[in-house]
N, C-alpha and C. Protein backbone atom coordinates (compact mmCIF):
# COMPACT_ATOMS: atom_id res chain seq x y z
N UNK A 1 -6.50 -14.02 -17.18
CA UNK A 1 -6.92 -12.66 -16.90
C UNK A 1 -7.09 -12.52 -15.39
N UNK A 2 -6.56 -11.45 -14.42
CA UNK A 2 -6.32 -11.42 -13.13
C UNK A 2 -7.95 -10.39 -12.89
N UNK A 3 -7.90 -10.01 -12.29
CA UNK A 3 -9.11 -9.58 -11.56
C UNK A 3 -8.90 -8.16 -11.57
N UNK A 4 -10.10 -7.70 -11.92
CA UNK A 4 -10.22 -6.08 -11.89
C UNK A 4 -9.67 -5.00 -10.87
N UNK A 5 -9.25 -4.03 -10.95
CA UNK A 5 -8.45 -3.33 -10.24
C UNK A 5 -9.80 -2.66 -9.07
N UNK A 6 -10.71 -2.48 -9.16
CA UNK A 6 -11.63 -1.94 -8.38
C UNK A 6 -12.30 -3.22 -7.30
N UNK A 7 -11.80 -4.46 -7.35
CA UNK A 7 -12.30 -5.78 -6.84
C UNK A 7 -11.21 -6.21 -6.02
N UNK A 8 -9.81 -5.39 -5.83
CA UNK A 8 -8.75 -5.94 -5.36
C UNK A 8 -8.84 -4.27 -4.04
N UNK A 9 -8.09 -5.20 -2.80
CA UNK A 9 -7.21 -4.11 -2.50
C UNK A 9 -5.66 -4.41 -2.26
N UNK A 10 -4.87 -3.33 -1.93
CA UNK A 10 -3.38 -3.75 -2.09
C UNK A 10 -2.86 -4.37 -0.98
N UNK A 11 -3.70 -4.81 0.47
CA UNK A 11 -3.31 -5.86 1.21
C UNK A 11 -3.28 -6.92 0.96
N UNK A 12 -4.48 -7.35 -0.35
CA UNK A 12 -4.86 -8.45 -0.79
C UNK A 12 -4.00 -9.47 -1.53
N UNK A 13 -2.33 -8.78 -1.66
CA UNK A 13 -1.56 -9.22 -3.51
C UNK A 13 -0.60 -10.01 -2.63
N UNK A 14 -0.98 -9.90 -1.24
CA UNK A 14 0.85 -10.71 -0.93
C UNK A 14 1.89 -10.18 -1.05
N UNK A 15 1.65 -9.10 -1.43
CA UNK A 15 3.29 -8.14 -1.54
C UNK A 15 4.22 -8.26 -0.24
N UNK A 16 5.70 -7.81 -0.08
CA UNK A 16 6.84 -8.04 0.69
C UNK A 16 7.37 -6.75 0.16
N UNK A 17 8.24 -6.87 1.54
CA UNK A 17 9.01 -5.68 1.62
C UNK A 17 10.69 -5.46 0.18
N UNK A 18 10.19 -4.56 -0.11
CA UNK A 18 11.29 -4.43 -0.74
C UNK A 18 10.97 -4.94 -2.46
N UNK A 19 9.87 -5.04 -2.27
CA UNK A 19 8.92 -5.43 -3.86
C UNK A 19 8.67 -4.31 -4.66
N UNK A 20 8.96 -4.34 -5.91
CA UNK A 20 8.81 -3.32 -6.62
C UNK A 20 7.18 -4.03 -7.82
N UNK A 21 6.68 -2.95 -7.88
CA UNK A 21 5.47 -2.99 -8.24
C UNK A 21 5.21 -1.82 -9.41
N UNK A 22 5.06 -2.38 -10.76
CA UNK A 22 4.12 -1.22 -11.78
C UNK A 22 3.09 -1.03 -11.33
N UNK A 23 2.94 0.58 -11.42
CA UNK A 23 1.37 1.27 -10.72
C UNK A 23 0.59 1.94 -12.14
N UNK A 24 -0.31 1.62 -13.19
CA UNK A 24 -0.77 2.10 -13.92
C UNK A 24 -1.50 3.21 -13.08
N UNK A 25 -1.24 4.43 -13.27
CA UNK A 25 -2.20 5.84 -13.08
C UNK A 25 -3.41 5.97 -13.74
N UNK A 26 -2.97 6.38 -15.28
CA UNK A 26 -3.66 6.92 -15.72
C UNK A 26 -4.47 5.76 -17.08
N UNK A 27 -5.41 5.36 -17.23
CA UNK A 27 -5.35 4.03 -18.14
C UNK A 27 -5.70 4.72 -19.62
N UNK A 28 -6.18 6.06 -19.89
CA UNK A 28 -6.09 6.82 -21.23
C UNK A 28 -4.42 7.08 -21.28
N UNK A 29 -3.91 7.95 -20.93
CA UNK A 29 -2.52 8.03 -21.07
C UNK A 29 -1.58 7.56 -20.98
N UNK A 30 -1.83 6.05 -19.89
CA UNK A 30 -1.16 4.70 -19.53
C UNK A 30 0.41 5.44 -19.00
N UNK A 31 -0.02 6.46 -17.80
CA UNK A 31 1.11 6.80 -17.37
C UNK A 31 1.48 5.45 -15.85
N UNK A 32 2.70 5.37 -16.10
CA UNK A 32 3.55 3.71 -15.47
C UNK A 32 4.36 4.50 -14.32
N UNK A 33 3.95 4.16 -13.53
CA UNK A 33 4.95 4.57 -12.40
C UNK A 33 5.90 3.27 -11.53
N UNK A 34 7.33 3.25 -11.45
CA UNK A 34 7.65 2.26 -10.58
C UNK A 34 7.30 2.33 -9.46
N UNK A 35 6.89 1.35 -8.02
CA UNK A 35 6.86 1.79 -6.65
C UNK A 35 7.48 0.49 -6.13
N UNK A 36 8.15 0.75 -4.86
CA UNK A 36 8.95 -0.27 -3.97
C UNK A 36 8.09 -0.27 -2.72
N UNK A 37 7.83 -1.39 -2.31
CA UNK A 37 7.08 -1.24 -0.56
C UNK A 37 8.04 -1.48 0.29
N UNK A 38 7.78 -0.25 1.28
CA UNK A 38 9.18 0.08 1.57
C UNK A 38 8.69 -0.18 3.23
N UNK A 39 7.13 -0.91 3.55
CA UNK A 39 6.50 -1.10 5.29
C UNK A 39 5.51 -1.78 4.98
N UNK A 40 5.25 -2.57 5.69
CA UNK A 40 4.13 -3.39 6.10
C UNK A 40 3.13 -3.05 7.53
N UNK A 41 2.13 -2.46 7.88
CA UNK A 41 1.97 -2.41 9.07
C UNK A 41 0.51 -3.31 8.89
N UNK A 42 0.48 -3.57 10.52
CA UNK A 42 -0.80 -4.91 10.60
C UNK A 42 -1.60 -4.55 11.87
N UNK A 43 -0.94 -3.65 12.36
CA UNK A 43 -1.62 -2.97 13.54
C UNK A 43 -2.96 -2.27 13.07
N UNK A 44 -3.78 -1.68 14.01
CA UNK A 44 -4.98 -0.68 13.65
C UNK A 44 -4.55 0.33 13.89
N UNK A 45 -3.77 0.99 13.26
CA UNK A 45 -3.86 2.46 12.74
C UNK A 45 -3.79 3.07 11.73
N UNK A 46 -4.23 4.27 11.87
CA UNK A 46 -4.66 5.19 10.68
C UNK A 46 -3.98 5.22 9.59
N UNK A 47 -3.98 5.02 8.42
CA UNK A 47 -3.23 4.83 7.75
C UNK A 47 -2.91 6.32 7.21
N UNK A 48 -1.41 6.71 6.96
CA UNK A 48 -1.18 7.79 6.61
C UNK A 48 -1.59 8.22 5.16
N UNK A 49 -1.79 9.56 4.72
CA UNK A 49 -1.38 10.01 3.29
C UNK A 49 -0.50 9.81 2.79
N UNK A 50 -0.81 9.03 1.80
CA UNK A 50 0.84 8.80 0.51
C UNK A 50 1.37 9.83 -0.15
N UNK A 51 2.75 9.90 0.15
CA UNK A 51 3.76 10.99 -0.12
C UNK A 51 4.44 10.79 -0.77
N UNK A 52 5.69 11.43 -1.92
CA UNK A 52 6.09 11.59 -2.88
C UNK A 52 7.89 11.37 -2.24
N UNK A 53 8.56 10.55 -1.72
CA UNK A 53 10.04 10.27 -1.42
C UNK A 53 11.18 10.89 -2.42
N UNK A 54 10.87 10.33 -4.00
CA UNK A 54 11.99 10.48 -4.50
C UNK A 54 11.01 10.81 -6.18
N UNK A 55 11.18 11.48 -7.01
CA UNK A 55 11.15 12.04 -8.40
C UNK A 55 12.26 12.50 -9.11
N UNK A 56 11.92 12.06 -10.58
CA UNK A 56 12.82 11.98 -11.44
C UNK A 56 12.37 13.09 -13.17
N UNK A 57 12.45 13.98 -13.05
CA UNK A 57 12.46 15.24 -13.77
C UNK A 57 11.18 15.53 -13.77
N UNK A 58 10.27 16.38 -14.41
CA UNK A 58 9.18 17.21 -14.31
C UNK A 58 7.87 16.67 -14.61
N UNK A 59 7.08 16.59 -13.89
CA UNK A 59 5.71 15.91 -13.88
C UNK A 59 4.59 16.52 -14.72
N UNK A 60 4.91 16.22 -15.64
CA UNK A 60 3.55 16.83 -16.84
C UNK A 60 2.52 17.56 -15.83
N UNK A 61 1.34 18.33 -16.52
CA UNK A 61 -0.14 18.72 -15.61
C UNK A 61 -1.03 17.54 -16.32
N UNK A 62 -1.79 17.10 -15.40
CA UNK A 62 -2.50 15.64 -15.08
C UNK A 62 -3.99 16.08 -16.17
N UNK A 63 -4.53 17.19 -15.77
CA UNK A 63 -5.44 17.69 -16.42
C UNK A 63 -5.22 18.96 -17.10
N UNK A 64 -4.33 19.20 -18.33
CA UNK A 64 -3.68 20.66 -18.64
C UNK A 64 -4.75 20.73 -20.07
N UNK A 65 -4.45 21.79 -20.32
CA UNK A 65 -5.57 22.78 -21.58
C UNK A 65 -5.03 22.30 -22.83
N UNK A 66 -5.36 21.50 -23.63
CA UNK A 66 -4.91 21.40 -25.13
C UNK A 66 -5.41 22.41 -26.04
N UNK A 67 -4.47 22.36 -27.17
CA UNK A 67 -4.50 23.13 -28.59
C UNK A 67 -5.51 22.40 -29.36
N UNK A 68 -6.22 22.98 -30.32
CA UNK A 68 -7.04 22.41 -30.80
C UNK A 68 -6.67 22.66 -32.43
C-alpha cells in the first residue's frame, strides 16, 4: 500500500519527462484522466496555473443537478 495522496507532493514521485501518469480526480465518480509531464523546472519560480493543452469530446458538469 503506497502512501496517501494528501502526504505526497508531485515533486516527490521521481517523475521524468515524457512520463505518462493516471490522475484520479474525482474518487466518488473515479473520473481517470491520462497526463504526460511535458517540464521539469528546479529554479524558484512561480509556478504557473495548470491549463488544459489538448481534450477529447465533452466534459460532463463536475457538480450538475440530478433527477430524483
Amino acid at each position: 500500500e503506497g502512501p496517501w495522496v494528501d502526504d505526497v507532493r508531485i515533486g516527490e514521485l521521481g517523475l521524468f519527462i515524457g512520463q505518462n501518469i493516471l490522475y484520479l480526480f474525482d474518487y466518488g465518480d473515479e473520473w481517470h484522466f491520462r497526463v504526460e509531464l511535458e517540464e521539469i523546472r528546479t529554479e524558484g519560480r512561480k509556478p504557473r496555473e495548470p491549463k488544459i493543452i489538448e481534450k477529447k469530446g465533452e466534459a460532463p458538469e463536475q457538480y450538475g443537478y440530478y433527477e430524483e
